[in-house]
Protein backbone atom coordinates (compact mmCIF):
# COMPACT_ATOMS: atom_id res chain seq x y z
CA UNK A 1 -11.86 10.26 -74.39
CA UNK A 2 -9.64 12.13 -72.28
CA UNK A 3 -9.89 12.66 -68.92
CA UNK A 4 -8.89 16.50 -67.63
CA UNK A 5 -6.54 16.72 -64.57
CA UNK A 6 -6.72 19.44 -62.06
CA UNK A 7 -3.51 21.89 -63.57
CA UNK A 8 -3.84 24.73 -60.91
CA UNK A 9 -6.04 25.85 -57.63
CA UNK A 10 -6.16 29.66 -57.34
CA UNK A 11 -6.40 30.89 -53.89
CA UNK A 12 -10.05 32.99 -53.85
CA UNK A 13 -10.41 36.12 -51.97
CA UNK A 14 -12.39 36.75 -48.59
CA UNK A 15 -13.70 40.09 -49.87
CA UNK A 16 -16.27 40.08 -47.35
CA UNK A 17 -17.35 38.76 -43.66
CA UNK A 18 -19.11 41.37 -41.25
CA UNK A 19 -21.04 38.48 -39.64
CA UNK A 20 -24.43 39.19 -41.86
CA UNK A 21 -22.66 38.70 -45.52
CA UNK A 22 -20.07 36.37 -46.58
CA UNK A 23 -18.45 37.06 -49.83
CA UNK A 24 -15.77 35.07 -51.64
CA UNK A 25 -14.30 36.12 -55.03
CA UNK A 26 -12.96 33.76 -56.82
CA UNK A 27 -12.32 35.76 -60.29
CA UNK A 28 -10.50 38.23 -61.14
CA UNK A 29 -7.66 37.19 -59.23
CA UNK A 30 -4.21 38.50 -59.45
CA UNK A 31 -2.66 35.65 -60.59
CA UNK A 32 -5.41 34.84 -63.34
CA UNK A 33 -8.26 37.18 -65.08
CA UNK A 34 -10.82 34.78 -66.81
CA UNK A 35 -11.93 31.57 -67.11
CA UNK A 36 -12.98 31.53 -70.65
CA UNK A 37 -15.33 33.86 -71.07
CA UNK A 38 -15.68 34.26 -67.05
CA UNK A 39 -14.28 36.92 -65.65
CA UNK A 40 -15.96 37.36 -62.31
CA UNK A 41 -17.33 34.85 -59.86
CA UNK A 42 -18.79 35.65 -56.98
CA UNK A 43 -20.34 33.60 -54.50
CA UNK A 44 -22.37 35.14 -51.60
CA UNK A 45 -24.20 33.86 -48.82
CA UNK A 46 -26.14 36.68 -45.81
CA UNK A 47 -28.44 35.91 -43.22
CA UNK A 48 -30.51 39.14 -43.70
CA UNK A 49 -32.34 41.10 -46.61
CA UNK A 50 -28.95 43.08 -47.29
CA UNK A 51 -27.84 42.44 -50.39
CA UNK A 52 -24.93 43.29 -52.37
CA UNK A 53 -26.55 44.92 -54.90
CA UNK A 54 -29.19 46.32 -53.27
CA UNK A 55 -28.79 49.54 -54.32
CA UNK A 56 -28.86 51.30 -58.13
CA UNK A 57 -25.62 50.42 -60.27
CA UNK A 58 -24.65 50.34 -63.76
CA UNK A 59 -23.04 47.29 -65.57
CA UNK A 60 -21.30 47.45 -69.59
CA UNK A 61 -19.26 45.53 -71.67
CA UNK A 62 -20.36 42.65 -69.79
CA UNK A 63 -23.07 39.46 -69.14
CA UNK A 64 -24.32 39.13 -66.22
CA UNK A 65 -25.11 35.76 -64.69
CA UNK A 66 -26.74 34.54 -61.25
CA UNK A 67 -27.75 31.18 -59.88
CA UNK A 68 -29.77 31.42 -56.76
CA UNK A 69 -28.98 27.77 -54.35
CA UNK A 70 -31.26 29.38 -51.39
CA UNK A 71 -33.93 32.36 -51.00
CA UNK A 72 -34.65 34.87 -53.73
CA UNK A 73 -34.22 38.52 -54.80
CA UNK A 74 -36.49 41.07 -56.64
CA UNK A 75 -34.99 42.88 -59.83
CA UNK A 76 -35.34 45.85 -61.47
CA UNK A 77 -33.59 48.10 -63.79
CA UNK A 78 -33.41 51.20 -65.95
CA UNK A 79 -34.49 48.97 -69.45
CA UNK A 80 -38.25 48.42 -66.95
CA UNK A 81 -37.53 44.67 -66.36
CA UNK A 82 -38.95 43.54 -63.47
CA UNK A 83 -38.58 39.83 -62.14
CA UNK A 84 -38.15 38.04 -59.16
CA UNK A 85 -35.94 34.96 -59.26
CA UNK A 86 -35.54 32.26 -55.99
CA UNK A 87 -34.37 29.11 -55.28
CA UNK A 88 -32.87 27.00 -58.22
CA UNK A 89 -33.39 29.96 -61.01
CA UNK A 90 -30.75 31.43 -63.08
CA UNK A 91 -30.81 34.87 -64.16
CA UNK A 92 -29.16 36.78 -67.74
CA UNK A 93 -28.40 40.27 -68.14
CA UNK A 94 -26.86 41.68 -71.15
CA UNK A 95 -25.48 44.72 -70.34
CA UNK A 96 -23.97 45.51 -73.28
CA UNK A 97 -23.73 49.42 -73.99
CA UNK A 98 -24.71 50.23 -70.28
CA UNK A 99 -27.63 49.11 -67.70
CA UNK A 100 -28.37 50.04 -63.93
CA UNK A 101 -30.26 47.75 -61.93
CA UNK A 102 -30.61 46.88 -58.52
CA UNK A 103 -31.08 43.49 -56.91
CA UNK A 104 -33.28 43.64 -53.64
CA UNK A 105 -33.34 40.42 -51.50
CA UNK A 106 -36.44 38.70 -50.65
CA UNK A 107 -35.01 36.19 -47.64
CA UNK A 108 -31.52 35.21 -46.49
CA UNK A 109 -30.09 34.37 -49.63
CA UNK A 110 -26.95 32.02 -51.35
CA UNK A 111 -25.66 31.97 -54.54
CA UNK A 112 -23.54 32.86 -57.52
CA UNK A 113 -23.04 36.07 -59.67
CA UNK A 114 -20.95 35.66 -62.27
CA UNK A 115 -19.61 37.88 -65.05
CA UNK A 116 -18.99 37.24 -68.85
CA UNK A 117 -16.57 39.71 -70.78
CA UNK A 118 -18.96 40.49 -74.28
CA UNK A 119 -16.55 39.95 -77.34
CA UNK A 120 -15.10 43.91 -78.54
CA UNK A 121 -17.58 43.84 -81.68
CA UNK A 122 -20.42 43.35 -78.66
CA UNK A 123 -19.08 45.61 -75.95
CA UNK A 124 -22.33 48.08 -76.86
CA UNK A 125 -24.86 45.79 -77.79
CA UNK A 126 -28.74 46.89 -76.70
CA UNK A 127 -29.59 45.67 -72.88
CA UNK A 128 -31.44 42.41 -73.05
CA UNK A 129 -32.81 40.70 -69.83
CA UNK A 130 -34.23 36.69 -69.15
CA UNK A 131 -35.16 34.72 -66.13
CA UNK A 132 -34.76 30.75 -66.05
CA UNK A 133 -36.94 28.95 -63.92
CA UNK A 134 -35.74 25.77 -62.26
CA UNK A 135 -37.94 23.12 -64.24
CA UNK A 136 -36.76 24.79 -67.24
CA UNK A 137 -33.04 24.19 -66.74
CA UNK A 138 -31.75 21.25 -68.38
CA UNK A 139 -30.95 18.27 -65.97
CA UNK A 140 -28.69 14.97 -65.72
CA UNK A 141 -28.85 12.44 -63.25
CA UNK A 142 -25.90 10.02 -63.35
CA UNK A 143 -24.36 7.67 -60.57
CA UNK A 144 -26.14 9.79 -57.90
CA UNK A 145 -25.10 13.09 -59.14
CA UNK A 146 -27.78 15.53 -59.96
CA UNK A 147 -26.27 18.31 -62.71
CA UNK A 148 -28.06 21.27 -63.66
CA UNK A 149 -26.83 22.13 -67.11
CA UNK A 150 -27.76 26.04 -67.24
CA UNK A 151 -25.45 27.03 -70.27
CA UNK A 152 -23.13 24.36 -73.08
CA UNK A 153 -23.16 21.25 -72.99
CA UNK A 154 -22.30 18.67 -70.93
CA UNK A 155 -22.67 15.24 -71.22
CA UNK A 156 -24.65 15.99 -74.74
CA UNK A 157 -27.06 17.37 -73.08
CA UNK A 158 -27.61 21.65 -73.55
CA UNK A 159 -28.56 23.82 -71.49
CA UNK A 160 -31.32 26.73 -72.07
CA UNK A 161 -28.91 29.95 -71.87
CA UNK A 162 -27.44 30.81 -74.67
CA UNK A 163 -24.66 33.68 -73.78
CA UNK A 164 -23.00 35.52 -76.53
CA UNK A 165 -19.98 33.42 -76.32
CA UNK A 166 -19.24 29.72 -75.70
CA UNK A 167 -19.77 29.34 -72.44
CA UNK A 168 -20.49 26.49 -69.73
CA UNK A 169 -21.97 27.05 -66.37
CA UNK A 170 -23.62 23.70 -64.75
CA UNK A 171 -24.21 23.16 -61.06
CA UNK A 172 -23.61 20.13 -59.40
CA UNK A 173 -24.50 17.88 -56.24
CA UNK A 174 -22.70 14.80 -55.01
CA UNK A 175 -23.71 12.84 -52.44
CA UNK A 176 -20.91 11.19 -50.07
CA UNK A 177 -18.81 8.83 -51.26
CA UNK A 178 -20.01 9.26 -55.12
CA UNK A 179 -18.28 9.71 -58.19
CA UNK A 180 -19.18 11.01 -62.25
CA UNK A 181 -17.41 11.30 -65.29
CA UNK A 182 -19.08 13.98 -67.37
CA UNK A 183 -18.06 14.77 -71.13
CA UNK A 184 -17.43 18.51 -71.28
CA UNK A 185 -15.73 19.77 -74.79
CA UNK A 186 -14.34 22.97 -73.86
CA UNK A 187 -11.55 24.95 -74.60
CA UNK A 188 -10.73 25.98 -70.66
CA UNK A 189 -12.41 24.74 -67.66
CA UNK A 190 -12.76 24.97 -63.81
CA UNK A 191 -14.16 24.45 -60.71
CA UNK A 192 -16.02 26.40 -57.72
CA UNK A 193 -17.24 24.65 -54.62
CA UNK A 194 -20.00 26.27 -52.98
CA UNK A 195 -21.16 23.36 -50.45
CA UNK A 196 -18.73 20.96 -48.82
CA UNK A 197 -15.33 20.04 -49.72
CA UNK A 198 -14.14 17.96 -52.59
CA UNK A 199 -11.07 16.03 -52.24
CA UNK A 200 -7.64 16.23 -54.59
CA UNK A 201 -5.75 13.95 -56.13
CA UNK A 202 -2.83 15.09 -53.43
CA UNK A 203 -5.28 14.39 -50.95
CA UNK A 204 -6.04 17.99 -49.90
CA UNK A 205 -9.39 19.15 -50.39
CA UNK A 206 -11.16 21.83 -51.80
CA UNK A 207 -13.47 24.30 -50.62
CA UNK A 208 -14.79 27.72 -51.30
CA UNK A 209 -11.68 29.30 -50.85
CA UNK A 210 -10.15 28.26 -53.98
CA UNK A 211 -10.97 27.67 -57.44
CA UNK A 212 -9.72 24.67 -59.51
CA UNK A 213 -8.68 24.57 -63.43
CA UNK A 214 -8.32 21.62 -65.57
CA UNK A 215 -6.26 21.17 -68.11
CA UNK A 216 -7.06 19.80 -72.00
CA UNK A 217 -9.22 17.09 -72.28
CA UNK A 218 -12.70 16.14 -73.48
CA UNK A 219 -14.15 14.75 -70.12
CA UNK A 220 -13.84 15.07 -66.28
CA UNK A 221 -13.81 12.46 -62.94
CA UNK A 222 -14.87 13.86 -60.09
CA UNK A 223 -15.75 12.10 -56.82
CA UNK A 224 -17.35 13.57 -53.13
CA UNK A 225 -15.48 11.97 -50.29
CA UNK A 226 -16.88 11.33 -46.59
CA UNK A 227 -19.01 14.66 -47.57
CA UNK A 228 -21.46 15.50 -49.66
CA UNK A 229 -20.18 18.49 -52.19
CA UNK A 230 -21.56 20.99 -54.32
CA UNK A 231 -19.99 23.16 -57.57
CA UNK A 232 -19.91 25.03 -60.00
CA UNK A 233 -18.31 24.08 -63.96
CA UNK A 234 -17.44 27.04 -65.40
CA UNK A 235 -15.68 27.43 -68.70
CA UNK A 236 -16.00 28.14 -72.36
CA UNK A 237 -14.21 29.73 -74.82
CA UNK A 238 -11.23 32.18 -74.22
CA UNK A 239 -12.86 36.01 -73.51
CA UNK A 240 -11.58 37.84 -76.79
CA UNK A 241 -9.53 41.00 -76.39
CA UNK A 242 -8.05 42.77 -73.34
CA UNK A 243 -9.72 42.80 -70.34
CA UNK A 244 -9.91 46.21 -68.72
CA UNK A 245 -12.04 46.09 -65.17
CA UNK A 246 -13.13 49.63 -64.03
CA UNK A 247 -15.72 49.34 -61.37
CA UNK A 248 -19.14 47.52 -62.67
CA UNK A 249 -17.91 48.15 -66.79
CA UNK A 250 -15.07 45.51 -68.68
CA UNK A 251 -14.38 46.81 -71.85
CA UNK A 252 -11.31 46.30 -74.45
CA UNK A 253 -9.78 49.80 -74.29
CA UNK A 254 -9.48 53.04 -71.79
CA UNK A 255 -11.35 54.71 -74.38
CA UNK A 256 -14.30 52.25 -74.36
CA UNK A 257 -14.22 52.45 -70.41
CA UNK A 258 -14.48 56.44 -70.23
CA UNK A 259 -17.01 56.33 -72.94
CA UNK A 260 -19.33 53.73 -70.29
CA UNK A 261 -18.70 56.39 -67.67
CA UNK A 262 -19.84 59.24 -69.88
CA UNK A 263 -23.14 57.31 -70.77
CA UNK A 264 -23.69 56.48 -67.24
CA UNK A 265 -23.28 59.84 -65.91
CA UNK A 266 -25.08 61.50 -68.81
CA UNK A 267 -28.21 59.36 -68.59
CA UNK A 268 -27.52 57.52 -71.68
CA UNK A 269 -27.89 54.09 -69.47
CA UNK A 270 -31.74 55.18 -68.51
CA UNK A 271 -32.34 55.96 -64.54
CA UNK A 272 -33.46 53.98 -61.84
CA UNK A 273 -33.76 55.72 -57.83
């Protein structure tokens, strides 16, 4: 097997810190767009029931992704799903040809929201919703690690979400001074730490202010150092097409993006007040 090697850190963006909600955005980035079929990660911590969704808004041309590490939110949208997710549960949203939904916060909350670009021939598929509990996502303990394997595979084991595209999302906790090799087949890959700071081979470390890619290779070697440390994998195979961000909708073309806003402002994407 061959073992990946960091190739690049990306310096993530601050994009919020008013003392209630802290914000980092780690995709898209100037310097870099996706992460196979990522194309927005998000990570978000607040200390009261303000969310960043908390109000109506539409999503298209996308998947929508969320891993809750502390608290729990309510959902709803304009398809009627209704669902409340909370500590250790991942949520799916297929936007596809347009959704609104809103995302109210039950306690202080931390997590993840991440994005998926849907392949052009998917761009408009019908909405589709699911909830993941945490005894139903797949799990791996090796050397001390505990992995939570929520989509791919890793390590030959699968996990339960099945995106549109290859994709890999699994969450990971290392106590201090441990270390894991984990197989992981896929074509790009990186890293987001959301807990702690994991140290580089050029003795830096790495926190939640950057976001790591490895290059080729069919495995990885990560170890915590005086810390515990926890990430985020994220890979998969390459988004198809251009990417074209407009607000909440990434589509392939200008055209596709104006048709989103037409369906959004024309009701076509169902209402929610």
């Amino acid at each position: 097997m061959t073992t990946r090697q960091f190739t690049t850190i990306y310096t993530a963006h601050k994009h919020i810190d008013d003392g209630d909600i802290l914000l980092w955005r780690a995709l898209p980035l100037q310097a870099r767009s996706s992460l196979g079929p990522f194309v927005f990660i998000d990570h978000y911590s607040h200390k009261g029931l303000r969310g960043i969704g908390d109000r109506p808004h539409p999503h298209a041309g996308i998947e929508v992704i969320s891993y809750i590490l502390e608290g729990g939110v309510e959902h709803r949208d304009s398809f009627g799903f209704r669902d409340t997710i909370n500590a250790g549960d991942s949520q799916y949203i297929r936007a596809g040809r347009g959704i609104i939904h809103a995302e109210q916060p039950t306690s202080p909350r931390h997590g993840l929201q991440l994005w998926t670009s849907l392949p052009p021939d998917q761009k408009f598929a019908e909405p589709t919703y699911q909830s993941i509990r945490a005894d139903k996502i797949a799990t791996l303990d090796k050397n001390g690690a505990d992995i939570r394997i929520i989509a791919g595979t890793v390590d030959g084991i699968a996990g339960p979400l099945k995106p549109v595209s290859d994709t890999v999302f699994a969450y990971v906790k290392l106590p201090t001074g441990t270390s894991v090799d984990l197989a992981i087949d896929a074509e790009e890959l990186g890293l987001y730490v959301t807990k702690g700071r994991l140290p580089l081979p050029n003795g830096d470390t790495l926190g939640s202010e950057g976001l790591a890619i490895f290059g080729a290779g069919d495995q990885i070697s990560v170890s915590a150092g005086d810390d515990a440390v926890e990430f985020a994998l994220l890979g998969g195979e390459r988004a198809e097409g251009p990417i074209l961000f407009d607000g909440p909708f990434v589509m392939d073309t200008p055209e596709r993006l104006q048709q989103a806003y037409d369906d959004y402002h024309s009701g076509k994407m169902g209402k929610l007040v």
